[in-house]
N, C-alpha and C. Protein backbone atom coordinates (compact mmCIF):
# COMPACT_ATOMS: atom_id res chain seq x y z
N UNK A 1 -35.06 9.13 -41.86
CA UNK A 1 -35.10 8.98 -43.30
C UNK A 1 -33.75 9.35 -43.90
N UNK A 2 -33.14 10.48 -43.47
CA UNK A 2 -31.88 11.27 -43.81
C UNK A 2 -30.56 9.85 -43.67
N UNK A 3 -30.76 9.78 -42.18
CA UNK A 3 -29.95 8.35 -41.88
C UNK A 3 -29.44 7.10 -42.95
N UNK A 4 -31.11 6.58 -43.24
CA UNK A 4 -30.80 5.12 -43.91
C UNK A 4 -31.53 5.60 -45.08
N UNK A 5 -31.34 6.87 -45.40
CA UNK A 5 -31.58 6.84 -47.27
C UNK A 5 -33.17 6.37 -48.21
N UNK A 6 -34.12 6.35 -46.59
CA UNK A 6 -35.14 5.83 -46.91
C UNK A 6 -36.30 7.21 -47.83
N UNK A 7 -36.72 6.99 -48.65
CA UNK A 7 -37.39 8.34 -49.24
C UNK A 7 -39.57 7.97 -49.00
N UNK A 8 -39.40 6.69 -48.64
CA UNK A 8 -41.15 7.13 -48.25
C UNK A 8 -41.20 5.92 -46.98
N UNK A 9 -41.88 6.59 -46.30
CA UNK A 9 -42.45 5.54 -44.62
C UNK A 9 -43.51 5.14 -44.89
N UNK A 10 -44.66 4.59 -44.33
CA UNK A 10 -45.77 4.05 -43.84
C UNK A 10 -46.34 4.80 -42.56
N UNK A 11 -47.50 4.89 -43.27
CA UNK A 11 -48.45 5.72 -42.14
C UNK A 11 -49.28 4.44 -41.50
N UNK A 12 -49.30 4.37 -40.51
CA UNK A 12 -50.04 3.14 -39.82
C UNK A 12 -51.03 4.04 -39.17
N UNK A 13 -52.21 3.84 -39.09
CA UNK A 13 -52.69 3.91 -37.53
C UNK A 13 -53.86 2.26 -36.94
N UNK A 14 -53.99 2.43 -35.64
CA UNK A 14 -54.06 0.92 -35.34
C UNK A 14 -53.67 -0.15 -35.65
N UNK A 15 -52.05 -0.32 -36.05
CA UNK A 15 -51.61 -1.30 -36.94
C UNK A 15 -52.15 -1.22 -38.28
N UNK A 16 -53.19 -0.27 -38.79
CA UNK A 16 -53.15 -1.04 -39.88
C UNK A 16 -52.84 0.31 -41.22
N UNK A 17 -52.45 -0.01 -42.44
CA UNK A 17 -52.22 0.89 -43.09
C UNK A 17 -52.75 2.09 -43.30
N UNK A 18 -52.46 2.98 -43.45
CA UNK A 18 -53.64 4.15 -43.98
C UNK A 18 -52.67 5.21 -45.15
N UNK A 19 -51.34 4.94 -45.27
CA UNK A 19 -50.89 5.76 -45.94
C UNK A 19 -49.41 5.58 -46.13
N UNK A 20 -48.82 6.06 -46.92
CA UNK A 20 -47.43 6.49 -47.29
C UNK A 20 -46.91 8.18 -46.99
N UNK A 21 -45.84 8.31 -46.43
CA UNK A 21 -45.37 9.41 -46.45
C UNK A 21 -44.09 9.50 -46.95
N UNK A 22 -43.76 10.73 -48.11
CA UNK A 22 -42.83 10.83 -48.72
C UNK A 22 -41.70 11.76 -48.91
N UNK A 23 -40.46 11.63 -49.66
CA UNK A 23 -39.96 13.18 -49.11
C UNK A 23 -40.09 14.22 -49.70
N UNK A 24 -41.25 13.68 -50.76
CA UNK A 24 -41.75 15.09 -51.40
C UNK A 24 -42.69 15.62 -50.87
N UNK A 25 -43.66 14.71 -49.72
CA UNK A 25 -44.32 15.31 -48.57
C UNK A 25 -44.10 16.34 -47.98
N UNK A 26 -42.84 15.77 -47.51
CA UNK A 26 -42.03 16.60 -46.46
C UNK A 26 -41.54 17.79 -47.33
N UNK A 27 -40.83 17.67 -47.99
CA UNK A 27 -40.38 18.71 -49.01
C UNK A 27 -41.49 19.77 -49.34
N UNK A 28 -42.40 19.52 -49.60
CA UNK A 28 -43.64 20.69 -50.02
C UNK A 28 -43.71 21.08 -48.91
N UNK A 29 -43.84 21.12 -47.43
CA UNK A 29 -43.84 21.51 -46.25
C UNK A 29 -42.49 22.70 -45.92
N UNK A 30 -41.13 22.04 -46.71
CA UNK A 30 -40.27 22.82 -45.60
C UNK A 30 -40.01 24.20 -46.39
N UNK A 31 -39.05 25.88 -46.30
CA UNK A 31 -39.31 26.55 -46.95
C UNK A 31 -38.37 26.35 -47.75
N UNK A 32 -38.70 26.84 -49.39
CA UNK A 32 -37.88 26.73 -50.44
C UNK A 32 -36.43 26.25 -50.19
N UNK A 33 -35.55 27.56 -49.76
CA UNK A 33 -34.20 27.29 -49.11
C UNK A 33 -33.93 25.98 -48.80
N UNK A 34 -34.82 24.82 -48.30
CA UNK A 34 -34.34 23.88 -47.48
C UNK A 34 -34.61 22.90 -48.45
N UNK A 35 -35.31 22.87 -49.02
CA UNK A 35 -35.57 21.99 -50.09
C UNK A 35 -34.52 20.76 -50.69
N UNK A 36 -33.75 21.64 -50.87
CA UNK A 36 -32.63 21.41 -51.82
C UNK A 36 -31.49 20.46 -51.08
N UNK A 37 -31.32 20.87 -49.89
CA UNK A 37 -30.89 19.98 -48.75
C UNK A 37 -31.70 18.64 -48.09
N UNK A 38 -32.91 18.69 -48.14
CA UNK A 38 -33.68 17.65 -47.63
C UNK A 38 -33.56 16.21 -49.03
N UNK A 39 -33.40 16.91 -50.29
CA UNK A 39 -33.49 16.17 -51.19
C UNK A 39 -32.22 15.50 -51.29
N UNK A 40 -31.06 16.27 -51.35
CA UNK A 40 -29.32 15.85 -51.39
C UNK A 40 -29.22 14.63 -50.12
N UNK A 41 -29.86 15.23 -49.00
CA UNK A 41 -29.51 14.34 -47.88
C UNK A 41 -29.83 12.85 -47.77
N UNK A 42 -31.53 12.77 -48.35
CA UNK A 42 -32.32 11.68 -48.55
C UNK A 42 -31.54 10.40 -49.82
N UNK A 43 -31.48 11.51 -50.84
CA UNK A 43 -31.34 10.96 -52.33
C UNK A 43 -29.32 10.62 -52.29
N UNK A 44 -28.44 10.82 -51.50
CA UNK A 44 -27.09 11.01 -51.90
C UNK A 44 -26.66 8.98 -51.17
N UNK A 45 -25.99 9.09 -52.35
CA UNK A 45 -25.70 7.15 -52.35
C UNK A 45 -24.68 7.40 -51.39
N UNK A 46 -23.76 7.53 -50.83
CA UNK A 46 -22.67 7.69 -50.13
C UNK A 46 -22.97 7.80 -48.63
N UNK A 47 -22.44 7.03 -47.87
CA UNK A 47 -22.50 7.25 -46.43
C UNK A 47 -21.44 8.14 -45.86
């Protein structure tokens, strides 16, 4: 996600949809501190 700037995936299971995952998903998961970095990394236009 960090890579290609992507901020939500697709949850598949058996091929077929079941969900979106996002990086505010992820973000509510990691601790405070990191937050702030997961968001800059995802969200920053510049390669």
């Amino acid at each position: 996600m960090v890579e290609y700037k992507i901020r939500r995936l697709p949850v598949l299971e058996n091929e077929e949809l079941i969900g979106l995952i996002s990086q505010a998903d992820l973000a509510a998961k990691l601790p405070e501190d990191k937050v702030g970095e997961l968001v800059e990394a995802i969200s920053a236009t510049s390669r």
